[in-house]
N, C-alpha and C. Protein backbone atom coordinates (compact mmCIF):
# COMPACT_ATOMS: atom_id res chain seq x y z
N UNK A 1 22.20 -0.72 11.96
CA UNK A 1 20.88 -0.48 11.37
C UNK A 1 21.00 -0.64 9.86
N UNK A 2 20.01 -1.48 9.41
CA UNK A 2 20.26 -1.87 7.78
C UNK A 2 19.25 -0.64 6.79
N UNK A 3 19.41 -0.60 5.43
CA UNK A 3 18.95 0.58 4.76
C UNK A 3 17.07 0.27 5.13
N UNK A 4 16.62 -0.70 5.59
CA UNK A 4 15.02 -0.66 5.58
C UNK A 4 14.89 0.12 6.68
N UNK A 5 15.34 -0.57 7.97
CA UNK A 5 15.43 0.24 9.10
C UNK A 5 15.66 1.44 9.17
N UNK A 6 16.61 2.35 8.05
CA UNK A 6 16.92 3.72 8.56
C UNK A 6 15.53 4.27 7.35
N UNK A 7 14.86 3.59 6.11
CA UNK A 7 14.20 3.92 5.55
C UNK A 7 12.62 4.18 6.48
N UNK A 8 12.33 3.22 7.40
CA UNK A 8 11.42 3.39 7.97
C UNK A 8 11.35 4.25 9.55
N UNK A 9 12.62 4.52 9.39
CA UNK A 9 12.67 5.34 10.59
C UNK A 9 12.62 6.90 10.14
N UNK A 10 12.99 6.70 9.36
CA UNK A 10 12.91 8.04 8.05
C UNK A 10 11.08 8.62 8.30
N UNK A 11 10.82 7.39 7.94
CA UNK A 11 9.06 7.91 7.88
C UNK A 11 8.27 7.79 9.04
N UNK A 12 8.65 7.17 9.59
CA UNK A 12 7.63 7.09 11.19
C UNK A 12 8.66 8.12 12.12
N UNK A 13 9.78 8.83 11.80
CA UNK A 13 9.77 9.78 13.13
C UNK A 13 10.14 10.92 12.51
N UNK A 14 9.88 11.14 11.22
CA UNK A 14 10.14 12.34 10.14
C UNK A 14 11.50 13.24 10.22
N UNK A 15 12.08 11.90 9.78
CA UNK A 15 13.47 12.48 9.78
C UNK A 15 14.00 12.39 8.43
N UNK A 16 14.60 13.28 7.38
CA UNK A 16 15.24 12.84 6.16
C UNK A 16 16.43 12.51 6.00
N UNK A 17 16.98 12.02 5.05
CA UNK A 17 18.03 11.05 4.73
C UNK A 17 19.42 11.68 5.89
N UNK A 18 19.36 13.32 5.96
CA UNK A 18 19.81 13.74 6.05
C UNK A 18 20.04 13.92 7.84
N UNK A 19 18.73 13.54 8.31
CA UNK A 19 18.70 13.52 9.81
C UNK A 19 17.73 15.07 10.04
N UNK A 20 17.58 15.46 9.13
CA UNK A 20 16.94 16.88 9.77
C UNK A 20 15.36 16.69 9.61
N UNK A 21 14.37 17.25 10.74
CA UNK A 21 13.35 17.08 11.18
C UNK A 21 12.36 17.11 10.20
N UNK A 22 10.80 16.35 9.47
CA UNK A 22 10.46 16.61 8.27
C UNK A 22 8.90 16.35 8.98
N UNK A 23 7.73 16.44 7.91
CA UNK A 23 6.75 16.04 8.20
C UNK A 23 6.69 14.83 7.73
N UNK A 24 6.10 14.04 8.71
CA UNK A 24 5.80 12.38 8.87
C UNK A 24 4.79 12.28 7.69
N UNK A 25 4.90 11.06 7.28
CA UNK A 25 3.76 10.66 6.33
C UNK A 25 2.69 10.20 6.71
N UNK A 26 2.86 9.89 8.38
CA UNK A 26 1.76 10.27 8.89
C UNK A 26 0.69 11.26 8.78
N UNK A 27 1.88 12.24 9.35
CA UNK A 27 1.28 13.89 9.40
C UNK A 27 0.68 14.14 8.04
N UNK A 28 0.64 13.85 6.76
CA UNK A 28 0.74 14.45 5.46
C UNK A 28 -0.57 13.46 5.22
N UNK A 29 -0.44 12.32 5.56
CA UNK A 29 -2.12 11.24 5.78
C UNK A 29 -3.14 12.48 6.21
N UNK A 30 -2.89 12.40 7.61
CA UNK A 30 -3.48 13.14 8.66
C UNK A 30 -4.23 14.12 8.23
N UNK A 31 -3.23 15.75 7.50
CA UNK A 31 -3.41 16.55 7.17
C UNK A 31 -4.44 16.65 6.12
N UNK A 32 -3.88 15.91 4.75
CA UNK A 32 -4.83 15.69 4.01
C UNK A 32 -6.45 15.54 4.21
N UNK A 33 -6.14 14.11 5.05
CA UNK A 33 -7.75 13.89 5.25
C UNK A 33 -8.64 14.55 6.15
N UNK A 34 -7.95 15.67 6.78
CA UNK A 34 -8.32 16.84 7.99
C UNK A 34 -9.07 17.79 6.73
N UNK A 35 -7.78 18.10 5.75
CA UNK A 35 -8.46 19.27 4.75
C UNK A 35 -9.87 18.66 3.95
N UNK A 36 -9.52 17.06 3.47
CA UNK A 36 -10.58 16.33 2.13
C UNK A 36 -12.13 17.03 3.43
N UNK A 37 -12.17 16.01 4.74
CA UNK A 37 -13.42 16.47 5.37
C UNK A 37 -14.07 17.88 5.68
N UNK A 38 -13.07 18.81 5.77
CA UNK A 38 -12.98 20.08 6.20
C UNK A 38 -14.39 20.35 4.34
N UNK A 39 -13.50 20.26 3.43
CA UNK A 39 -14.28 20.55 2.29
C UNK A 39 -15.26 19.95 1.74
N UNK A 40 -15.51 18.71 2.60
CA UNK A 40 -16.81 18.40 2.36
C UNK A 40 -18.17 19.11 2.77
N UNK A 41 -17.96 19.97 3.30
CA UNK A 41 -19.12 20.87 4.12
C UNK A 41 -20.28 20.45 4.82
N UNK A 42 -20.09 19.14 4.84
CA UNK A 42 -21.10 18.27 5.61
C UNK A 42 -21.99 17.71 4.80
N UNK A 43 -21.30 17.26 3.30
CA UNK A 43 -22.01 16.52 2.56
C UNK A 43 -21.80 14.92 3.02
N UNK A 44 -22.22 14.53 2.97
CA UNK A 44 -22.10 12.57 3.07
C UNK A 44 -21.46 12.25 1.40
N UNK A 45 -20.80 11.12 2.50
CA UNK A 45 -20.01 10.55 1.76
C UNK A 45 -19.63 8.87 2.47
N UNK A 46 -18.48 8.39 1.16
CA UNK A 46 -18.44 6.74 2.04
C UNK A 46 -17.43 5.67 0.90
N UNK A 47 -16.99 5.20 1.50
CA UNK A 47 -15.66 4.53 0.59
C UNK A 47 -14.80 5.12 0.53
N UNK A 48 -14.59 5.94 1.88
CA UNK A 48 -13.17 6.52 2.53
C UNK A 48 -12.24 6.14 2.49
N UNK A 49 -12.50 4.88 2.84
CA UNK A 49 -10.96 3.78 2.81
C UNK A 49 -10.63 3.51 1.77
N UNK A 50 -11.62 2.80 0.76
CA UNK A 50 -11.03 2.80 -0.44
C UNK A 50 -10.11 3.76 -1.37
N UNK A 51 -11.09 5.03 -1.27
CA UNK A 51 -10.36 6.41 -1.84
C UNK A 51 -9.25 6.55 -1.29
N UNK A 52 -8.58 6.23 -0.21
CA UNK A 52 -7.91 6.68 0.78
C UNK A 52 -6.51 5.64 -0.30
N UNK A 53 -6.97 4.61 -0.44
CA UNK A 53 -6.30 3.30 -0.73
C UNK A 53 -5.59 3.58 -2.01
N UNK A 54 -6.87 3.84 -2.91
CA UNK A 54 -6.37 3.84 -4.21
C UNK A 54 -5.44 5.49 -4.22
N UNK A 55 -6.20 6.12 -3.83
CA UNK A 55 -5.02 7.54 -3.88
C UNK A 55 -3.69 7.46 -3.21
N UNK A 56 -3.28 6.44 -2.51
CA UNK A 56 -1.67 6.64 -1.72
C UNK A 56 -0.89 5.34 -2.91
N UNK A 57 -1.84 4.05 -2.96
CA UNK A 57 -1.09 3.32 -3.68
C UNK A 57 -0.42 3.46 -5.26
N UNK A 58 -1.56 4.16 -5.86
CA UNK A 58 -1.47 4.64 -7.21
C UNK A 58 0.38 5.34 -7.22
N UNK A 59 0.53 6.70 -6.81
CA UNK A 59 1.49 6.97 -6.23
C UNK A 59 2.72 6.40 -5.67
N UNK A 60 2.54 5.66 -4.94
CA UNK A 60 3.53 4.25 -4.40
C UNK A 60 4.01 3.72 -5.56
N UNK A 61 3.02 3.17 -6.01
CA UNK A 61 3.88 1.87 -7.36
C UNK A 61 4.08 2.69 -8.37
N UNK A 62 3.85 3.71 -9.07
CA UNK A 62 4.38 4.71 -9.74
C UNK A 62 5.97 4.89 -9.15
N UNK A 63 5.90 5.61 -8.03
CA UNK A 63 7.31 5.79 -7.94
C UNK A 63 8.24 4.61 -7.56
N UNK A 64 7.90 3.71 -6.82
CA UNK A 64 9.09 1.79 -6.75
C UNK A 64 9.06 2.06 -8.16
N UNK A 65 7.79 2.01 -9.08
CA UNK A 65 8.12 1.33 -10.34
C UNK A 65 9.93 2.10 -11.27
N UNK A 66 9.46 3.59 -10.44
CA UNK A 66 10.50 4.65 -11.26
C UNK A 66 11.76 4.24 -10.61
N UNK A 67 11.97 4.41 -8.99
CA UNK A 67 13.14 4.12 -8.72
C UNK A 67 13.85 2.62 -9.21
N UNK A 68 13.03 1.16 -9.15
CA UNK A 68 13.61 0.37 -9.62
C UNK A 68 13.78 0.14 -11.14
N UNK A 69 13.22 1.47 -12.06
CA UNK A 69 13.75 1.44 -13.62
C UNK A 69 12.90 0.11 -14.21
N UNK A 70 11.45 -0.10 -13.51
CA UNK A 70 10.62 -0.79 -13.89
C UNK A 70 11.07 -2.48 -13.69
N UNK A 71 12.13 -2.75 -12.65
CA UNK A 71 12.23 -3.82 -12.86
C UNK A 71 11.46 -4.54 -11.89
N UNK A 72 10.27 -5.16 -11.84
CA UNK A 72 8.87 -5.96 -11.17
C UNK A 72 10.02 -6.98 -9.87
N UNK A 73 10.99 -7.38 -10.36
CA UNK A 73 11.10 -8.26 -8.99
C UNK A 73 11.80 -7.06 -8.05
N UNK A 74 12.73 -6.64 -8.65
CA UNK A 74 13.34 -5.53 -7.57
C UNK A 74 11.78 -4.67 -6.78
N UNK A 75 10.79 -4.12 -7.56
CA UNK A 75 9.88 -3.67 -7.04
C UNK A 75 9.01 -4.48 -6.10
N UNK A 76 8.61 -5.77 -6.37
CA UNK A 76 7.81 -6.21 -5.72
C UNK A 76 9.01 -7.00 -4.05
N UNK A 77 10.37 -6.86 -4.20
CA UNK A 77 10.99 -6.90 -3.00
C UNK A 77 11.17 -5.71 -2.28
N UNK A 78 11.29 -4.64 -3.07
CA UNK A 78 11.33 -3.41 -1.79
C UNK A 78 9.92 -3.33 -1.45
N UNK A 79 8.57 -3.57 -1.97
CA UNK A 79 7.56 -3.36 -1.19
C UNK A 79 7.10 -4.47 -0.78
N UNK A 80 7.65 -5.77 -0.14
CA UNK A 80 7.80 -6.88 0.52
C UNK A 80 6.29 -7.32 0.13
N UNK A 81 5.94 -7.64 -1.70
CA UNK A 81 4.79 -8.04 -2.25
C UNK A 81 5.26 -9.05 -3.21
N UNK A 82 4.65 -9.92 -3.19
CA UNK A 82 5.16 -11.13 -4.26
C UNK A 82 4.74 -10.45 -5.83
N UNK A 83 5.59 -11.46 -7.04
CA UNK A 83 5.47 -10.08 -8.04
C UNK A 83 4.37 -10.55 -8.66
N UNK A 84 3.21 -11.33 -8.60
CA UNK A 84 2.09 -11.73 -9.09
C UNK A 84 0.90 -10.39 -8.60
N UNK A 85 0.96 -10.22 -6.98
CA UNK A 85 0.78 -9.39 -6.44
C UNK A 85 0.75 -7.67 -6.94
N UNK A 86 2.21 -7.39 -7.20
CA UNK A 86 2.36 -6.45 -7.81
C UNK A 86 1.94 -6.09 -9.19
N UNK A 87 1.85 -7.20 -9.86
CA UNK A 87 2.03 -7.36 -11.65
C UNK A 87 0.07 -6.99 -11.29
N UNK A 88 -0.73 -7.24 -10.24
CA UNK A 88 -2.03 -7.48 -10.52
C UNK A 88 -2.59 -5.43 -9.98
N UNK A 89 -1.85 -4.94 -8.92
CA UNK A 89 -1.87 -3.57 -8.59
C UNK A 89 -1.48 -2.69 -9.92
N UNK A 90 0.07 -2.94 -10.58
CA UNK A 90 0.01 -2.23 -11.76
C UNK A 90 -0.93 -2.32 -12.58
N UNK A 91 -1.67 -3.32 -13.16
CA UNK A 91 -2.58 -3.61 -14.26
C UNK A 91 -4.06 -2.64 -13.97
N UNK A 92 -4.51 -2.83 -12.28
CA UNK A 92 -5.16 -2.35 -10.92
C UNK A 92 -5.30 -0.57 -11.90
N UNK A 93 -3.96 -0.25 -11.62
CA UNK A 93 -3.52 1.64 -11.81
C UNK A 93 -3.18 1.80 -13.47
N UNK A 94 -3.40 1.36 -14.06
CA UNK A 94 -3.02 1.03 -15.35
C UNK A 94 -1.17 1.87 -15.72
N UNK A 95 -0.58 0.78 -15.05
CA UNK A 95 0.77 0.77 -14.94
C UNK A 95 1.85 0.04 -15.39
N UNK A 96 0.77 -1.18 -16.26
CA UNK A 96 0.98 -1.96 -16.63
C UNK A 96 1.06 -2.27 -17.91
């Protein structure tokens, strides 16, 4: 098993580096958007997905950007995005 494989097995069966049992990032999706509706009190609302989008990605390329020490090709290969792609999301989150 290569480091993507044990990285994504990490997150889809919530296991940490370590092997011991964690909450899925599923679950932490899930949860969240259980609590965001819960507190809406039955106001309407809409551009769920989007909100949904920009609040996980923002986060995401913040931290690739930190672990790869800002270097755009290393980043835009661990998140299997070409770096035009990426260079256009940072600018996107003002990360750029």
């Amino acid at each position: 098993m290569d480091q993507k494989d044990i990285n994504t097995s990490a997150l889809t069966h919530g296991l940490n580096s370590a092997g011991t049992p964690t909450q899925t990032l599923r679950d932490s999706v899930n949860q969240s958007l259980a609590n965001y509706f819960q507190q809406l009190d039955g106001q309407p609302v809409t551009d769920v997905y989007q909100m949904v989008l920009s609040e996980i990605e923002a986060p995401l390329f913040e931290s690739v950007m930190a672990y790869t020490k800002d270097n755009q090709t290393k980043a835009s290969q661990l998140l299997g995005l070409n770096r035009g792609t990426l260079r256009k999301k940072l600018k996107q989150y003002g990360l750029l």
